[in-house]
C-alpha atoms as a PDB file:
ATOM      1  CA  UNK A   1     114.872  79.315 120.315  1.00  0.00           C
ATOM      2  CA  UNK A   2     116.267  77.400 123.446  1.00  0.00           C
ATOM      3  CA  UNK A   3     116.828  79.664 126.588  1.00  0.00           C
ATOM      4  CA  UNK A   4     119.419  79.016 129.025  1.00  0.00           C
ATOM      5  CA  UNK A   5     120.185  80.811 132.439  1.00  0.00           C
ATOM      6  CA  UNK A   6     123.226  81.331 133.749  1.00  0.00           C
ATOM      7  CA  UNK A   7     124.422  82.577 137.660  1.00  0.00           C
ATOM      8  CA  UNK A   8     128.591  82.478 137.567  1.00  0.00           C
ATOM      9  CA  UNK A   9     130.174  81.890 140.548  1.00  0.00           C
ATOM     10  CA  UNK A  10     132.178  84.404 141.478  1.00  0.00           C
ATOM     11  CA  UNK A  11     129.779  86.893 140.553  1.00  0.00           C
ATOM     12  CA  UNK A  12     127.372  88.918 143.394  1.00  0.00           C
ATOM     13  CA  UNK A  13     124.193  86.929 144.128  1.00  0.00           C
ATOM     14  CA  UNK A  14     121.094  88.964 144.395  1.00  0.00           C
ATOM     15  CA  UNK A  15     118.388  88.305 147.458  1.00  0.00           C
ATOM     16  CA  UNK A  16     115.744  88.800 144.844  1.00  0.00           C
ATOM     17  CA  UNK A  17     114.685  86.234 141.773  1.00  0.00           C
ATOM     18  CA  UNK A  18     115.897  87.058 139.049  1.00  0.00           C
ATOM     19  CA  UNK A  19     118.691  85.467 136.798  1.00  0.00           C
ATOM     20  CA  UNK A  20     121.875  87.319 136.214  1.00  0.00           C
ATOM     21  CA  UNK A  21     122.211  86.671 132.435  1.00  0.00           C
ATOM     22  CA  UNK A  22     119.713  84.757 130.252  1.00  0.00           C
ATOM     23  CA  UNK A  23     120.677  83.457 126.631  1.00  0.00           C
ATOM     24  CA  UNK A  24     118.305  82.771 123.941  1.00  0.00           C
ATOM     25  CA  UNK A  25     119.434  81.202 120.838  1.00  0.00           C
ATOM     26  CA  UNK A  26     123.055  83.743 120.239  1.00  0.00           C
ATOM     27  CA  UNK A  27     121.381  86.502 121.979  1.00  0.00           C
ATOM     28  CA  UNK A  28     122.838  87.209 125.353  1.00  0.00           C
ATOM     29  CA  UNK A  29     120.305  89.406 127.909  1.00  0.00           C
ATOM     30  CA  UNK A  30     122.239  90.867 130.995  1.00  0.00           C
ATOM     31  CA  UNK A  31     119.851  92.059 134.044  1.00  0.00           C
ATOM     32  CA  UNK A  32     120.356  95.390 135.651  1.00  0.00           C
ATOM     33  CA  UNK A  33     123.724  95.592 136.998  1.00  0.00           C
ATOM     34  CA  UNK A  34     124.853  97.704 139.899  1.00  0.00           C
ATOM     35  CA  UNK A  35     128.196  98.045 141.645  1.00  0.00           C
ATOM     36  CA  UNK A  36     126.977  95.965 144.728  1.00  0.00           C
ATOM     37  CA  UNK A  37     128.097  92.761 146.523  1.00  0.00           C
ATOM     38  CA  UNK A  38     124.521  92.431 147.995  1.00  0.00           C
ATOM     39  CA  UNK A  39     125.745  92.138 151.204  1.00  0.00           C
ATOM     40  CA  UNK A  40     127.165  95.434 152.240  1.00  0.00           C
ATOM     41  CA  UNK A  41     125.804  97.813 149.973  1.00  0.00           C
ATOM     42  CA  UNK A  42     128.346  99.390 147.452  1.00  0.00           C
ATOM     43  CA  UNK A  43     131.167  96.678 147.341  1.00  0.00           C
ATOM     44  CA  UNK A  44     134.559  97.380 148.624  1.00  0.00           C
ATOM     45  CA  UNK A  45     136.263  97.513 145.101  1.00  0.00           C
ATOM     46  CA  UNK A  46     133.751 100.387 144.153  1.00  0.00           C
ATOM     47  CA  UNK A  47     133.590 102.172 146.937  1.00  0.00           C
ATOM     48  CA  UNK A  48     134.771 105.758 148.217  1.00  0.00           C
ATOM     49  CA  UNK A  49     137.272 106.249 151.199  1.00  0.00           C
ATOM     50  CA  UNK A  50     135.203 108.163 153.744  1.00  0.00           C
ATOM     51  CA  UNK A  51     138.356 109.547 154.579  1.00  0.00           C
ATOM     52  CA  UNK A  52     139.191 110.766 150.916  1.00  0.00           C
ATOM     53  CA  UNK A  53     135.901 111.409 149.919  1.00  0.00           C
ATOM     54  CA  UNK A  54     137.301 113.986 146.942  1.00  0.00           C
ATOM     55  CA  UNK A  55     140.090 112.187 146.195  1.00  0.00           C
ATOM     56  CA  UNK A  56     140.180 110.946 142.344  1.00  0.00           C
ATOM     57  CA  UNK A  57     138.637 108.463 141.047  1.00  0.00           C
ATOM     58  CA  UNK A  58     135.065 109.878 141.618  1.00  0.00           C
ATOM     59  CA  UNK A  59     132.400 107.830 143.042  1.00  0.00           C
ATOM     60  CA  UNK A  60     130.532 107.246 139.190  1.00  0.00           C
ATOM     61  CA  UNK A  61     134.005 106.108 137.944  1.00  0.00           C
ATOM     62  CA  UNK A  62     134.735 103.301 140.408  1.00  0.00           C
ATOM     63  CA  UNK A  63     130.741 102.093 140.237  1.00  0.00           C
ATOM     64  CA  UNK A  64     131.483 101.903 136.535  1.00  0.00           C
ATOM     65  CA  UNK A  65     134.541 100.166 136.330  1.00  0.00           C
ATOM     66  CA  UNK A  66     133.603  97.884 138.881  1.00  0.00           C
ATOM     67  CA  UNK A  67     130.027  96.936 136.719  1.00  0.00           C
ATOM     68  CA  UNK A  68     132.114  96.767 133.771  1.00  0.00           C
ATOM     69  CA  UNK A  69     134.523  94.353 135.149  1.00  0.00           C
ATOM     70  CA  UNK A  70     131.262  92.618 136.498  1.00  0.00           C
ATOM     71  CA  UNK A  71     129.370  92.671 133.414  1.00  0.00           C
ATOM     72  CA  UNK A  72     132.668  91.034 131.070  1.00  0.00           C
ATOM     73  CA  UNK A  73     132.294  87.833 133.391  1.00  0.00           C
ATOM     74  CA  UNK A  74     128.779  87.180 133.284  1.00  0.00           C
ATOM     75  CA  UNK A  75     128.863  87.365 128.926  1.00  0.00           C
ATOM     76  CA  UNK A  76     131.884  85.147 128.949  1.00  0.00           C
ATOM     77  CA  UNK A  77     129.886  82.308 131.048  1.00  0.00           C
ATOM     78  CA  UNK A  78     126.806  82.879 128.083  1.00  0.00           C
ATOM     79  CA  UNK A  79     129.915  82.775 124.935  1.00  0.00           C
ATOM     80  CA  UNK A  80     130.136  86.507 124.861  1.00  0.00           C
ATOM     81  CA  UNK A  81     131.992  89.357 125.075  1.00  0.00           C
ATOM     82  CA  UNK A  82     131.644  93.253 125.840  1.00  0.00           C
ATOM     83  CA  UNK A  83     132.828  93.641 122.423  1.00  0.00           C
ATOM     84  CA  UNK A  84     129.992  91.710 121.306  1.00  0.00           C
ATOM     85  CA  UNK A  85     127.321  93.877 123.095  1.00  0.00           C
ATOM     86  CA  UNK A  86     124.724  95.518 120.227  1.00  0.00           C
ATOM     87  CA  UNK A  87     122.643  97.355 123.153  1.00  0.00           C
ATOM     88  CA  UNK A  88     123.577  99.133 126.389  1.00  0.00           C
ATOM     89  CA  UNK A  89     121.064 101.008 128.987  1.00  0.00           C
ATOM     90  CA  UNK A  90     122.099 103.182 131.635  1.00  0.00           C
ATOM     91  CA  UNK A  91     120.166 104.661 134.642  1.00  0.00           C
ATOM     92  CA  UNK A  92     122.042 107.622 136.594  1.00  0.00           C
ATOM     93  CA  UNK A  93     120.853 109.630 139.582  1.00  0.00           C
ATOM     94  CA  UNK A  94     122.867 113.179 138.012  1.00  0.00           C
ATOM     95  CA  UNK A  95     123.446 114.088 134.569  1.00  0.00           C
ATOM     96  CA  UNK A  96     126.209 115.916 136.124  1.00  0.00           C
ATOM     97  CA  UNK A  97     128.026 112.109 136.504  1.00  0.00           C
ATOM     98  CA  UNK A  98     127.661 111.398 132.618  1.00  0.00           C
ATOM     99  CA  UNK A  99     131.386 112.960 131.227  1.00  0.00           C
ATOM    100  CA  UNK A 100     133.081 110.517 134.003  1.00  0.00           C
ATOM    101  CA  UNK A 101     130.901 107.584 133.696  1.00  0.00           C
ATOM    102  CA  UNK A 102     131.124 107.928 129.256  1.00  0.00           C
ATOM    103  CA  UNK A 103     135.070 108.341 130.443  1.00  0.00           C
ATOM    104  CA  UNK A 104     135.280 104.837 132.203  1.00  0.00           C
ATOM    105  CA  UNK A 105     133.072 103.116 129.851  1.00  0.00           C
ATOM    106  CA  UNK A 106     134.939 103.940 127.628  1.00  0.00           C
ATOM    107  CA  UNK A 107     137.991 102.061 128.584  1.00  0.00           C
ATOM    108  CA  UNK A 108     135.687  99.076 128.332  1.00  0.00           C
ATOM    109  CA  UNK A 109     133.566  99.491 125.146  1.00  0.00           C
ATOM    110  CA  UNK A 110     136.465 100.529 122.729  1.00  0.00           C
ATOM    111  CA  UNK A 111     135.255  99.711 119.086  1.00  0.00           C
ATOM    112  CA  UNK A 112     131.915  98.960 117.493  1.00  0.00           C
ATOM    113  CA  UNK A 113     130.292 100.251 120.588  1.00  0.00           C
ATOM    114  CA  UNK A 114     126.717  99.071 121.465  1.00  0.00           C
ATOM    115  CA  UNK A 115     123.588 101.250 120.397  1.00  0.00           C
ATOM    116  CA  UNK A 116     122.749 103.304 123.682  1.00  0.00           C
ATOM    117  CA  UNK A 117     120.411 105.013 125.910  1.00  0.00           C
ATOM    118  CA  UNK A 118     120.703 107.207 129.280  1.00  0.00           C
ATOM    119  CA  UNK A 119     118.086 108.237 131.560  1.00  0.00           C
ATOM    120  CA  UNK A 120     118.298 109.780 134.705  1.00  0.00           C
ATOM    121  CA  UNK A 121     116.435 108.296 137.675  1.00  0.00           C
ATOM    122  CA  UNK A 122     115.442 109.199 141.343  1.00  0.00           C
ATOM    123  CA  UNK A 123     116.805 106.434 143.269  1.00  0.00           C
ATOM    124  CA  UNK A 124     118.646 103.048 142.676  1.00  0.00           C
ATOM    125  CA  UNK A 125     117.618 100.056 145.149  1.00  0.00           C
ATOM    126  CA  UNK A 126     121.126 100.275 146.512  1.00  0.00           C
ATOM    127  CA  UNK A 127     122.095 103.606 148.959  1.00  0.00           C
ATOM    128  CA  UNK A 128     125.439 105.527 147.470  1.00  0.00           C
ATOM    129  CA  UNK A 129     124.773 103.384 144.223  1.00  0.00           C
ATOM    130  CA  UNK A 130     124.820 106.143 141.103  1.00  0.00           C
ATOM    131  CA  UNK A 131     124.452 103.467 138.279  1.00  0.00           C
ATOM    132  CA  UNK A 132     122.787 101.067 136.915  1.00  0.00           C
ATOM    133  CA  UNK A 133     123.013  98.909 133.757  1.00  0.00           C
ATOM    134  CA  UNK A 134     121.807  96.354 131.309  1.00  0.00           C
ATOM    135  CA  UNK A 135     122.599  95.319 127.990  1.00  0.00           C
ATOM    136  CA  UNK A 136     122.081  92.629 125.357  1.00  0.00           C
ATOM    137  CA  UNK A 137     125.318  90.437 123.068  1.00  0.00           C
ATOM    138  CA  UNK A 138     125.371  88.224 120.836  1.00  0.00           C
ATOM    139  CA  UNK A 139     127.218  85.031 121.413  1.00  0.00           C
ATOM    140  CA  UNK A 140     129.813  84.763 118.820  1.00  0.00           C
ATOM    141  CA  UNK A 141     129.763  80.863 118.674  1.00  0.00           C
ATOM    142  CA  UNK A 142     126.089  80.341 117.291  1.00  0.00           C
ATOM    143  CA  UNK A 143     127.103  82.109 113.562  1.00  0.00           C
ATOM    144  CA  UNK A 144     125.832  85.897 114.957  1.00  0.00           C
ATOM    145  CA  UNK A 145     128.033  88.424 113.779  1.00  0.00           C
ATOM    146  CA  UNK A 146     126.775  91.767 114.849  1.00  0.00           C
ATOM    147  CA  UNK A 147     127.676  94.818 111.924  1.00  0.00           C
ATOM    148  CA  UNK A 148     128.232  97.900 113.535  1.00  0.00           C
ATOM    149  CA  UNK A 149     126.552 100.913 111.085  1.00  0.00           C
ATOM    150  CA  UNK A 150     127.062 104.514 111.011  1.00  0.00           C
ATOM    151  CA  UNK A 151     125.931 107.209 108.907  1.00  0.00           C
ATOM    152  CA  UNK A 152     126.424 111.082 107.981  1.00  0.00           C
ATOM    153  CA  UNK A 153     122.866 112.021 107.336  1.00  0.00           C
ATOM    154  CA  UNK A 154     122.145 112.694 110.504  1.00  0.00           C
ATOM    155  CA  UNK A 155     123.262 114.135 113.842  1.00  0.00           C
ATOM    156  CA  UNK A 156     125.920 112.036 116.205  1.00  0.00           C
ATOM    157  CA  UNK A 157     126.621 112.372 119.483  1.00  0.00           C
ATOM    158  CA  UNK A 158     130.584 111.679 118.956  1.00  0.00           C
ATOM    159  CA  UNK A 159     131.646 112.447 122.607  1.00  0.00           C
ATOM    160  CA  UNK A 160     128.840 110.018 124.264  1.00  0.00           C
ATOM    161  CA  UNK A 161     130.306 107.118 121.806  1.00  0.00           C
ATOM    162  CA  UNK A 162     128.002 104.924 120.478  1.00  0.00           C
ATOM    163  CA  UNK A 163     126.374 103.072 117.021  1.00  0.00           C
ATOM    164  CA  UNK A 164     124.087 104.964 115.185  1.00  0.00           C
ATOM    165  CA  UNK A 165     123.026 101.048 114.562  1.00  0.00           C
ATOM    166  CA  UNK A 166     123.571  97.204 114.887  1.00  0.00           C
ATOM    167  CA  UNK A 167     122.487  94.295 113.127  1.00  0.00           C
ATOM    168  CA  UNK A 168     122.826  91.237 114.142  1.00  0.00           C
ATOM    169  CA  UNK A 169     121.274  88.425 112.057  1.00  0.00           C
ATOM    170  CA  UNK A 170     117.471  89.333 111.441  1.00  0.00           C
ATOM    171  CA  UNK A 171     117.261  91.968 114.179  1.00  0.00           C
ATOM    172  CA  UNK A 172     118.590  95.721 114.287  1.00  0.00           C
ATOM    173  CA  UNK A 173     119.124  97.565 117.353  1.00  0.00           C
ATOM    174  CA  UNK A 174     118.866 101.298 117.317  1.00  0.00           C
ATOM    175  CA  UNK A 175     120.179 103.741 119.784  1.00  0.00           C
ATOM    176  CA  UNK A 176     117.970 106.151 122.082  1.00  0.00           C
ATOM    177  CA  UNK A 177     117.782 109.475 120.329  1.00  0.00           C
ATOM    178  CA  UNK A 178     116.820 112.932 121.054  1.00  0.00           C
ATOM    179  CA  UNK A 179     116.291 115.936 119.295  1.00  0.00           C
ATOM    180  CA  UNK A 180     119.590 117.650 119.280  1.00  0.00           C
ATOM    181  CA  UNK A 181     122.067 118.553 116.990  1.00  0.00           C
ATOM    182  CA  UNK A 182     124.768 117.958 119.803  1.00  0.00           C
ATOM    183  CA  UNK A 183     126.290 121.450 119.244  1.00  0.00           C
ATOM    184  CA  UNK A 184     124.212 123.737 120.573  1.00  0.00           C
ATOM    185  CA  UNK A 185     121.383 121.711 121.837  1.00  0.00           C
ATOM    186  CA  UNK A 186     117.851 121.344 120.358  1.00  0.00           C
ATOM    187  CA  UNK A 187     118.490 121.396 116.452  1.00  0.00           C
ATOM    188  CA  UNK A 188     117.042 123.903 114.928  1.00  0.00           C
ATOM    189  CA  UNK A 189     114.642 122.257 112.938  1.00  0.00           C
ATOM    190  CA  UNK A 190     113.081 120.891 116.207  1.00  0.00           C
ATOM    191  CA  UNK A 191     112.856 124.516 117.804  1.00  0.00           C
ATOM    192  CA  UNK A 192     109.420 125.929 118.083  1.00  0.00           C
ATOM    193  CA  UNK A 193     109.345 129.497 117.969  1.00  0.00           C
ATOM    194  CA  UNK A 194     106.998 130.378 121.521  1.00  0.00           C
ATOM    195  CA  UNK A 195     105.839 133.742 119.828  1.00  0.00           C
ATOM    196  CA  UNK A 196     103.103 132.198 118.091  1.00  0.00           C
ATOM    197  CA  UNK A 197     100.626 129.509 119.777  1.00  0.00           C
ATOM    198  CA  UNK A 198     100.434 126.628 117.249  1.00  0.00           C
ATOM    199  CA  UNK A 199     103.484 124.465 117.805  1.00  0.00           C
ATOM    200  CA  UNK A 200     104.506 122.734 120.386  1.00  0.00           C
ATOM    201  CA  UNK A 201     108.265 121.815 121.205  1.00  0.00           C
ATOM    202  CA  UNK A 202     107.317 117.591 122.342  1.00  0.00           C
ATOM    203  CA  UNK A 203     105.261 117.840 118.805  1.00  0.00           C
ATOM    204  CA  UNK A 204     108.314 119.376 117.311  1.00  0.00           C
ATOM    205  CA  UNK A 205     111.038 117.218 118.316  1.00  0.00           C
ATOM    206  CA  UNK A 206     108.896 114.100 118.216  1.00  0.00           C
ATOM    207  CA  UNK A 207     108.740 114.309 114.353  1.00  0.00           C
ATOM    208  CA  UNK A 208     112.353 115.336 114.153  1.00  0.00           C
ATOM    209  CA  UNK A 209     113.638 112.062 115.958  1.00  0.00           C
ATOM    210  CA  UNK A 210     110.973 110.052 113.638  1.00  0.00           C
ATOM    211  CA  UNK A 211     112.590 111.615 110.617  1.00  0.00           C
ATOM    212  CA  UNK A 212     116.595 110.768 111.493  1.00  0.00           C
ATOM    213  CA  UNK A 213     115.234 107.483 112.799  1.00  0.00           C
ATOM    214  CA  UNK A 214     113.598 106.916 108.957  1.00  0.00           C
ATOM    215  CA  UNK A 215     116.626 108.137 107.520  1.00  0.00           C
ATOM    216  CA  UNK A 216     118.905 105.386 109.276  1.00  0.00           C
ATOM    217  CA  UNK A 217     116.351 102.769 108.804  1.00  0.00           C
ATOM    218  CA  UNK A 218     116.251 103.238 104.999  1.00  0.00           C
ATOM    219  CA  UNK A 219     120.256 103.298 104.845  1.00  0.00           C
ATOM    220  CA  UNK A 220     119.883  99.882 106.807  1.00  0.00           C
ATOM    221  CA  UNK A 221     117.196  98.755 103.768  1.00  0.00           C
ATOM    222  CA  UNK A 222     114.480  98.544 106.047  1.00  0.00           C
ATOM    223  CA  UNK A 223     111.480 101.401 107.101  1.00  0.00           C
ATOM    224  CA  UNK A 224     109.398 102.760 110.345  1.00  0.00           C
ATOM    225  CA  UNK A 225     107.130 100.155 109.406  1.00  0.00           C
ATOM    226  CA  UNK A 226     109.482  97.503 110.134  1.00  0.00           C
ATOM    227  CA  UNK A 227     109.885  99.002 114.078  1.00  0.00           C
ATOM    228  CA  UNK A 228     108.476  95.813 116.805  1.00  0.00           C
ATOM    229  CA  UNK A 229     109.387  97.790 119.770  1.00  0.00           C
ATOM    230  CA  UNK A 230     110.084 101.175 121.083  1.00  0.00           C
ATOM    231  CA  UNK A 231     110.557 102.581 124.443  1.00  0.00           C
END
């Protein structure tokens, strides 16, 4: 599998080495991308009026929008698109910024959106940044077709938007998961009742995301035994 490196111009160049997108045979690896010209700190298109600073759109929305645009150019110079991403990550400083940033992504990822995770971090190398992002496509032109799956077997976070599951050729990509129901918060079956002394809620909630992860793997045909990597 031949890899290939590619630095757009036109794009922000970081100080630091490391290559803005790598290809390897149709997959397409994007590196962390923040809403920065690497020059000035947060770049002029993304950043807040200091003489508006509450005036609409928030700070997360104009980071995002800004990546996004970002992001689109980089996979076309590797034969991809943001429609043909099968795996997104996302690093925020506030959980309070996730309904705005899910918002603007949204006007980017619109269909078959990638499998997903969100942490929440305590700092980003650039000051006033809130986001940072990475993702892997598949290039459409090497005979990759990524099939978006979804299922009803098991709990879906419908407002975040995103697959329950991708394939794309021999690999699958799964989504980051947690123990919720996404209606009232930890689902019940992953509850541990802090009366008694003999359960533990990580214990708990660690075999209820191995079960819904099973159950989505065996609708895909394949197992937990079939897992290469997990974070």
């Amino acid at each position: 599998m031949k890899k290939r490196v590619f630095n757009p111009s036109g794009c922000p160049v970081p100080p630091f080495p490391y290559s803005l997108v790598v290809k390897a045979g149709p997959l397409v690896f994007s590196s962390g991308q923040l809403a920065t010209d690497f020059k000035s700190g947060i770049a002029a298109e993304a950043a807040v009026d200091p003489r508006r600073p509450f005036a609409a759109p928030y700070a997360i929305t104009r980071q995002t929008r800004y990546i996004f645009l970002n992001l689109a150019r980089l996979l076309e110079a590797a034969g991809a698109t943001l429609d043909d991403m099968v795996r997104i990550e996302q690093f925020v400083l506030d959980r309070a910024d996730a309904p705005a940033y899910f918002s603007a992504r949204n006007e980017f990822l619109v269909t078959d959106r990638p499998t997903s995770s969100m942490l929440v971090g305590h700092a980003l190398e650039v000051p006033a940044a809130r986001i940072i992002l990475d993702g892997i496509a598949v290039a459409r032109q090497e005979g990759w077709a990524k099939e978006t799956f979804t299922t009803d077997k098991v709990p879906v976070n419908v407002r975040a938007g995103y697959s329950l599951g991708q394939r794309v050729g021999p690999l699958v990509f799964l989504p980051g998961n947690t123990a919720s129901d996404f209606t009232t918060g930890i689902h019940p079956d992953a509850r541990v009742d802090h009366t008694f002394w003999f359960e533990r809620d990580i214990t708990k909630q660690t075999e209820f995301i191995l079960k819904t992860r099973r159950v989505v793997l065996e609708e895909m045909g394949l197992g937990l035994g079939d897992v290469v990597q997990a974070t």
